[in-house]
N, C-alpha and C. Protein backbone atom coordinates (compact mmCIF):
# COMPACT_ATOMS: atom_id res chain seq x y z
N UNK A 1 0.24 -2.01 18.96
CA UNK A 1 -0.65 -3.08 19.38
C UNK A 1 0.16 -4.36 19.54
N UNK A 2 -0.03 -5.05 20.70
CA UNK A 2 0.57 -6.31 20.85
C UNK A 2 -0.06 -7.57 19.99
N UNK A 3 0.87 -8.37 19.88
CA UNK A 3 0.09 -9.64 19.03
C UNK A 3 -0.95 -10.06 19.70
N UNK A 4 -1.07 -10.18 21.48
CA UNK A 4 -2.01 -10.51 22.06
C UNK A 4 -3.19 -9.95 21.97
N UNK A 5 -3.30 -9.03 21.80
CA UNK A 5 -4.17 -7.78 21.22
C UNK A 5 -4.88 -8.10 19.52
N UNK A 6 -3.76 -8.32 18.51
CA UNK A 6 -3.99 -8.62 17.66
C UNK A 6 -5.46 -9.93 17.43
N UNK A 7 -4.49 -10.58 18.06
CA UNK A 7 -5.20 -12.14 18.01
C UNK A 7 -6.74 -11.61 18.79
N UNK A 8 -6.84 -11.18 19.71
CA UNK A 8 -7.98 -11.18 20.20
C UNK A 8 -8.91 -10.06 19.70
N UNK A 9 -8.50 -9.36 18.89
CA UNK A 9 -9.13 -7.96 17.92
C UNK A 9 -9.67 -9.18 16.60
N UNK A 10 -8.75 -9.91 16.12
CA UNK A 10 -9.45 -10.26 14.73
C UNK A 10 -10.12 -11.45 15.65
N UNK A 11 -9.83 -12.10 16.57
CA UNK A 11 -11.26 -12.95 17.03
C UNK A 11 -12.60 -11.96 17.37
N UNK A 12 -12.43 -10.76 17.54
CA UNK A 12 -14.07 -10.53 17.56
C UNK A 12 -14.23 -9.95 16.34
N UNK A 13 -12.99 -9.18 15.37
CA UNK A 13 -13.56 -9.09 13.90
C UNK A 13 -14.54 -9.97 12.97
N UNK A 14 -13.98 -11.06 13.50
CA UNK A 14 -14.25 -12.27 13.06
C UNK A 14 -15.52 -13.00 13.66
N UNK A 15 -15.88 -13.03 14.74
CA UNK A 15 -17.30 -13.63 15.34
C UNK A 15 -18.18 -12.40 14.55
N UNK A 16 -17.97 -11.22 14.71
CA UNK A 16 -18.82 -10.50 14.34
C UNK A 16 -19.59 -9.97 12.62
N UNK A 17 -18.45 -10.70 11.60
CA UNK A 17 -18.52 -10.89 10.02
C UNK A 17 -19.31 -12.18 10.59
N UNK A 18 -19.14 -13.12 10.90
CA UNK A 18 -20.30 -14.05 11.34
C UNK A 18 -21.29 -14.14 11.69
N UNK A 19 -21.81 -12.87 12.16
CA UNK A 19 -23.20 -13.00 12.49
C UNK A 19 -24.15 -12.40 11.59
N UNK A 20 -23.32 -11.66 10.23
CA UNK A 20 -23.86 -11.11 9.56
C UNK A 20 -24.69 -12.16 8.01
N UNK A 21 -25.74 -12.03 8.08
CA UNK A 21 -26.37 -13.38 7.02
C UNK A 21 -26.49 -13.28 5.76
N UNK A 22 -26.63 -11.81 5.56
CA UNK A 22 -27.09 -11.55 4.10
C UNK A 22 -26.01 -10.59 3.58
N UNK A 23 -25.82 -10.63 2.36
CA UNK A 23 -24.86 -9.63 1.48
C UNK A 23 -25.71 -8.35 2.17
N UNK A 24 -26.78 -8.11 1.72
CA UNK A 24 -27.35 -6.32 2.23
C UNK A 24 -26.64 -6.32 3.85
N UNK A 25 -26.96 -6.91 4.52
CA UNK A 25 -25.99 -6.70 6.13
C UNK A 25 -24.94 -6.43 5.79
N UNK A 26 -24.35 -7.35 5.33
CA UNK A 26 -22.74 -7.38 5.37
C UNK A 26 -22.50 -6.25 4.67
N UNK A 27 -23.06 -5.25 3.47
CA UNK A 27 -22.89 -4.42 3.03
C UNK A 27 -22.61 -2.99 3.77
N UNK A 28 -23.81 -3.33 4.46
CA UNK A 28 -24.92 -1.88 5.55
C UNK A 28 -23.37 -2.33 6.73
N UNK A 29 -23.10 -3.16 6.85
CA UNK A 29 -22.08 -2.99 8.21
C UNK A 29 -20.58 -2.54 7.79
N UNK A 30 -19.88 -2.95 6.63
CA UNK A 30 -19.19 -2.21 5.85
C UNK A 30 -19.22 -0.82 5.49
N UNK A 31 -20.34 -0.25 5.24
CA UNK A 31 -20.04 0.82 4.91
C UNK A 31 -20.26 1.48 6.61
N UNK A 32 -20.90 0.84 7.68
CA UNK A 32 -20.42 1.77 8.76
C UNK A 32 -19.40 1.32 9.31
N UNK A 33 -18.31 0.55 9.15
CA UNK A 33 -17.13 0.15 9.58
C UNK A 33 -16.06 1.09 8.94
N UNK A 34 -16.19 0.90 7.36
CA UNK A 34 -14.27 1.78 7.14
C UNK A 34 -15.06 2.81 6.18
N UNK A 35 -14.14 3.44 5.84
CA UNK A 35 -14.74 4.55 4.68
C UNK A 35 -14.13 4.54 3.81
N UNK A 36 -14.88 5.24 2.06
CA UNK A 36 -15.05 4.22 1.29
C UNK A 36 -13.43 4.43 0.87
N UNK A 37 -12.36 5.32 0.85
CA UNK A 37 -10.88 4.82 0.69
C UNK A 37 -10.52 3.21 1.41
N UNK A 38 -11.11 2.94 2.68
CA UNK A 38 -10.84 1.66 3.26
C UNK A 38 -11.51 0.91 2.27
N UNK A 39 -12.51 0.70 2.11
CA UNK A 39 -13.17 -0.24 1.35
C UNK A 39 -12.39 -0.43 0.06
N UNK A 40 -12.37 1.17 -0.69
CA UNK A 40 -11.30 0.60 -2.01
C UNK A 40 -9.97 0.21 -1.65
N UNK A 41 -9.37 0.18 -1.12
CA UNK A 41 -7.87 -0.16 -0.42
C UNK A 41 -8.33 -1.77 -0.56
N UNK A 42 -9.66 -2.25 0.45
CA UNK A 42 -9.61 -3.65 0.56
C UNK A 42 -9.78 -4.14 -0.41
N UNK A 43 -11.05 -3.83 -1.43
CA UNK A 43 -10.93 -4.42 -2.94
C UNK A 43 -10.17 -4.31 -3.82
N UNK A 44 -9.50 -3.40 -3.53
CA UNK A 44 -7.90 -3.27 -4.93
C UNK A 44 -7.05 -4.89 -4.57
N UNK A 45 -6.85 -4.97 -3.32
CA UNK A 45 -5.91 -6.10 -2.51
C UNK A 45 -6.54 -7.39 -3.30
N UNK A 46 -7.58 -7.33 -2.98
CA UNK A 46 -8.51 -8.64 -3.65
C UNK A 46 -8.69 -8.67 -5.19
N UNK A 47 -8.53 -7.64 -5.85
CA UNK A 47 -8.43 -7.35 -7.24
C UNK A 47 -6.89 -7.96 -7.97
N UNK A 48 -6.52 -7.79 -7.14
CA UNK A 48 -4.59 -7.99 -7.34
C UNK A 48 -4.34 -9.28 -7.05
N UNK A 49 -4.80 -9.34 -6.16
CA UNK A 49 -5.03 -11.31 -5.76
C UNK A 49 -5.66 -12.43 -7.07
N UNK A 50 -6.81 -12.02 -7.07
CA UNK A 50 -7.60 -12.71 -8.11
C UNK A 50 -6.78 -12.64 -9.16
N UNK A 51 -6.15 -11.81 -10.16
CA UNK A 51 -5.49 -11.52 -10.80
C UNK A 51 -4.14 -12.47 -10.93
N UNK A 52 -3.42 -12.61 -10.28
CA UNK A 52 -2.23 -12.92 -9.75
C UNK A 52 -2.45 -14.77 -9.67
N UNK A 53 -3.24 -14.78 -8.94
CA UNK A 53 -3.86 -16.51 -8.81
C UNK A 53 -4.60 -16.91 -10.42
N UNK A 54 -4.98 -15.70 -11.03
CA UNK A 54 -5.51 -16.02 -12.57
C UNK A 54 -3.97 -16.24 -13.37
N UNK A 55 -3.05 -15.60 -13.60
CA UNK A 55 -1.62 -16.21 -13.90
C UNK A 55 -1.00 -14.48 -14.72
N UNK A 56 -1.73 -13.51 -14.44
CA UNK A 56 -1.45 -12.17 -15.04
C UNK A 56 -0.02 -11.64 -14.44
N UNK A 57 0.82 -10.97 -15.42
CA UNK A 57 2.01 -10.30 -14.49
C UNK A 57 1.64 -9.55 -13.94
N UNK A 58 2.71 -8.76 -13.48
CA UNK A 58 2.76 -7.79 -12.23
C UNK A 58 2.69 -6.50 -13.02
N UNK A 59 2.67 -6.57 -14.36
CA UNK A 59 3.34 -4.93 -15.06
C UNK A 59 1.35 -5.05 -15.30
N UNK A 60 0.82 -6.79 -16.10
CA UNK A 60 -0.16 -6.69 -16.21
C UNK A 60 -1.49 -5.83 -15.46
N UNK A 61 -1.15 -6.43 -13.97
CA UNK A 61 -1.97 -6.26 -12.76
C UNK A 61 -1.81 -4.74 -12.78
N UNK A 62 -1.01 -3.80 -12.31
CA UNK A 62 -0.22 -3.09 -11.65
C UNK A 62 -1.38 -2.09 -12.56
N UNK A 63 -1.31 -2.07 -14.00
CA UNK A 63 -2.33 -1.35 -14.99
C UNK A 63 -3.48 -1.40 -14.80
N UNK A 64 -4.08 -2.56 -15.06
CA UNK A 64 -5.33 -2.96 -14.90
C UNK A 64 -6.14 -2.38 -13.56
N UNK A 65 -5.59 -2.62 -12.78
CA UNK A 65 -6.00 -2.03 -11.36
C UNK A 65 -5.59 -0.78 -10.82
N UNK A 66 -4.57 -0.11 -12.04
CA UNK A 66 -4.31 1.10 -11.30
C UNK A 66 -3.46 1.33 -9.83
N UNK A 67 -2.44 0.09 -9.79
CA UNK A 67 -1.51 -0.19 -8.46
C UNK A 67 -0.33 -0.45 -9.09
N UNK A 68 0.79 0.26 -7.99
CA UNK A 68 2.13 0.10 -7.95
C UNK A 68 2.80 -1.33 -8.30
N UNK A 69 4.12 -1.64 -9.10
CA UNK A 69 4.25 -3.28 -8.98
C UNK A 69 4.71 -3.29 -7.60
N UNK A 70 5.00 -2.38 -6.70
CA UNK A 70 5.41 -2.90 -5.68
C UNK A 70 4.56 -3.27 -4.52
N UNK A 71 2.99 -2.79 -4.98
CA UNK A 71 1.87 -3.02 -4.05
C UNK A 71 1.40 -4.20 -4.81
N UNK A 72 1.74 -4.33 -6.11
CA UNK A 72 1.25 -6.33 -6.43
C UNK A 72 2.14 -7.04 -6.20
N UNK A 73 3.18 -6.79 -5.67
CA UNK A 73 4.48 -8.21 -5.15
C UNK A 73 4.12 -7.92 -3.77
N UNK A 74 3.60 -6.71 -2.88
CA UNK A 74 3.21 -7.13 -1.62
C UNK A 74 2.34 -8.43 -1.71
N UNK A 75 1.19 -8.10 -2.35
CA UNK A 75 0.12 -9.02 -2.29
C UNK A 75 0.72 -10.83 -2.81
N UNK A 76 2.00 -10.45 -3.94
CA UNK A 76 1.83 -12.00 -4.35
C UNK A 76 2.78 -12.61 -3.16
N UNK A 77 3.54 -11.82 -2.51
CA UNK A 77 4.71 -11.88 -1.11
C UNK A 77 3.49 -12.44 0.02
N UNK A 78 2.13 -12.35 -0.01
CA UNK A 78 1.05 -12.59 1.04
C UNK A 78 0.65 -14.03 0.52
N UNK A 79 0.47 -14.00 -0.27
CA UNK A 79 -0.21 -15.34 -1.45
C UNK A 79 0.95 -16.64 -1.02
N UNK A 80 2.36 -16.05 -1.26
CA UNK A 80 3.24 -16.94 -1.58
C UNK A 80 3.29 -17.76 -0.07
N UNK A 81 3.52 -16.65 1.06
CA UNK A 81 3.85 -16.62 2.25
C UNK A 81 3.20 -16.30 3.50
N UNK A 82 1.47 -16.27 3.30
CA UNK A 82 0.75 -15.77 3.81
C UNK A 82 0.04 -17.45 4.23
N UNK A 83 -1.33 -17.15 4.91
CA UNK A 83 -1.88 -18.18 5.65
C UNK A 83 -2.87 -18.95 4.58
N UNK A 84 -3.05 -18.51 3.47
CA UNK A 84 -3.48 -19.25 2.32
C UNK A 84 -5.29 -18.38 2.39
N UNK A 85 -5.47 -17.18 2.77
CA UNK A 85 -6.58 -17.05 2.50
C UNK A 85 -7.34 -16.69 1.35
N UNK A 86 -6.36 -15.67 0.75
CA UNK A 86 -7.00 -15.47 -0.37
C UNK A 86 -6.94 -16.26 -1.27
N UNK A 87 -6.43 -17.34 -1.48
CA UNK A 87 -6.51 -18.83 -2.60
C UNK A 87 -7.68 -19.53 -1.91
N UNK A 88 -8.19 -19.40 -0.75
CA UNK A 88 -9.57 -20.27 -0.16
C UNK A 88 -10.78 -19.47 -0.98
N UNK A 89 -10.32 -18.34 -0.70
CA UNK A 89 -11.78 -17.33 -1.12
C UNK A 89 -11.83 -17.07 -3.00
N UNK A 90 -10.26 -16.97 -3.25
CA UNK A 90 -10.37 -16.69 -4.87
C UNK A 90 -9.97 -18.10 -5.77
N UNK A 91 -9.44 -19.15 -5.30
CA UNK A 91 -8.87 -20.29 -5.99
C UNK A 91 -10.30 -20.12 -7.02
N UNK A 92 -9.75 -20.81 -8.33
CA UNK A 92 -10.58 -21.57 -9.27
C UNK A 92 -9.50 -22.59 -9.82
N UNK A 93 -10.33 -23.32 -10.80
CA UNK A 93 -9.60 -24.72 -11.31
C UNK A 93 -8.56 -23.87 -11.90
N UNK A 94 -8.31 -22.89 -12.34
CA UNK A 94 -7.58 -22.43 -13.36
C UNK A 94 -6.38 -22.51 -12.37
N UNK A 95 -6.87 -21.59 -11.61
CA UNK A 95 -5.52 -20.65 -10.72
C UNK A 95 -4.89 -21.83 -9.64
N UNK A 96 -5.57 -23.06 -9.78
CA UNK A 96 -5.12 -24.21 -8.96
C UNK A 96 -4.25 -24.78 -9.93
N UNK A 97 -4.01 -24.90 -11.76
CA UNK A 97 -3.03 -25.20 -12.25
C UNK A 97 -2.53 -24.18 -12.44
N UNK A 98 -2.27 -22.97 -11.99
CA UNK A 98 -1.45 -22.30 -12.19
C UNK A 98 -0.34 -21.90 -11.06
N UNK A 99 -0.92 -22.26 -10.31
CA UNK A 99 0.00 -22.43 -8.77
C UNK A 99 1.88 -22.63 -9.08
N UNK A 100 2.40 -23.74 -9.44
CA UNK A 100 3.33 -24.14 -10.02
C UNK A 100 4.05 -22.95 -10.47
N UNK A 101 3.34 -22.73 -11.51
CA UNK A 101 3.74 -21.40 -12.66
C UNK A 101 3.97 -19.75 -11.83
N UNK A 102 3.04 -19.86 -10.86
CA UNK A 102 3.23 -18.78 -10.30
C UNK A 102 4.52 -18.71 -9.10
N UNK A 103 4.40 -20.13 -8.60
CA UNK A 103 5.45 -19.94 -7.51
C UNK A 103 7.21 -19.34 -8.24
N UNK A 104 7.30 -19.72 -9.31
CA UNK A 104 8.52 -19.70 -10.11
C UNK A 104 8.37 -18.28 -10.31
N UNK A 105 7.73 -17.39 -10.74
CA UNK A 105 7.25 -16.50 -11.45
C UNK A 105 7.18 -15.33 -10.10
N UNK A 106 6.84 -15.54 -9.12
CA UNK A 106 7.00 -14.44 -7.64
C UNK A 106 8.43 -14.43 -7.80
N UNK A 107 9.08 -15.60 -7.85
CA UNK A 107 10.30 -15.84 -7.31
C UNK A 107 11.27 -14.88 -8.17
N UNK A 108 11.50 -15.14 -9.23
CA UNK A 108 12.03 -13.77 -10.43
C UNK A 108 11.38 -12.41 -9.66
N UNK A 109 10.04 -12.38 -9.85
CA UNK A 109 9.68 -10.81 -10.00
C UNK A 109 9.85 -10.17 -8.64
N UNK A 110 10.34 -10.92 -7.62
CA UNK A 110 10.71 -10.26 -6.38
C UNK A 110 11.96 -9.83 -6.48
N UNK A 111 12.92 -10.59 -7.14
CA UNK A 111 14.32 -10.40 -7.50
C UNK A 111 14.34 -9.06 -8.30
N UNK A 112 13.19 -8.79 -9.14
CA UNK A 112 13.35 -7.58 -9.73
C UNK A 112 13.18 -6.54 -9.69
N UNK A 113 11.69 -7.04 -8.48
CA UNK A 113 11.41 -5.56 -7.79
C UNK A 113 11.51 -5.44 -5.97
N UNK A 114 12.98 -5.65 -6.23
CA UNK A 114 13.93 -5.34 -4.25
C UNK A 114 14.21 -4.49 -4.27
């Protein structure tokens, strides 16, 4: 798939999570969109996120959620270097002073798990 492609696939992904109003929609259209391995794939990602922005390690996360450390340094590699979404959707006051702490803290645990 070309980026041009890209870009214009998540613009109608995207108008179309928009038109949806209520959690029961958004639910009922989810489950006819991916199946439920997709769905858990997407909430593990968001599980690992929240986590990660809460100030938990990677050996922490990796247990807790039942994921590889190398599938929670993808995610904190997205966080660190990504377009800032999942800190819009998961930030809390906490994980906003913990920012600091975490940037230092990717920075080691990538070094450890290359």
């Amino acid at each position: 798939m070309t980026t041009l492609n890209l870009e214009k696939d998540k613009k109608l992904l995207t108008a179309t999570l928009r038109k949806l109003k209520s959690s029961k929609d958004l639910s009922a259209f989810l489950d006819d969109l991916l199946t439920e391995e997709e769905i858990l794939d997407l909430a593990q990602r968001i599980k690992i996120a929240k986590l990660i922005l809460d100030g938990k390690t990677y050996d922490e996360i990796a247990e807790k959620v039942r994921a590889s450390t190398s599938t929670v340094s993808k995610i904190g590699q997205i966080i660190k270097y990504g377009k800032g979404g999942f800190e819009k959707v998961l930030e809390n006051k906490s994980s906003r002073t913990f920012k600091k702490k975490f940037r230092n803290q990717l920075q080691v645990e990538s070094c450890l798990h290359i």
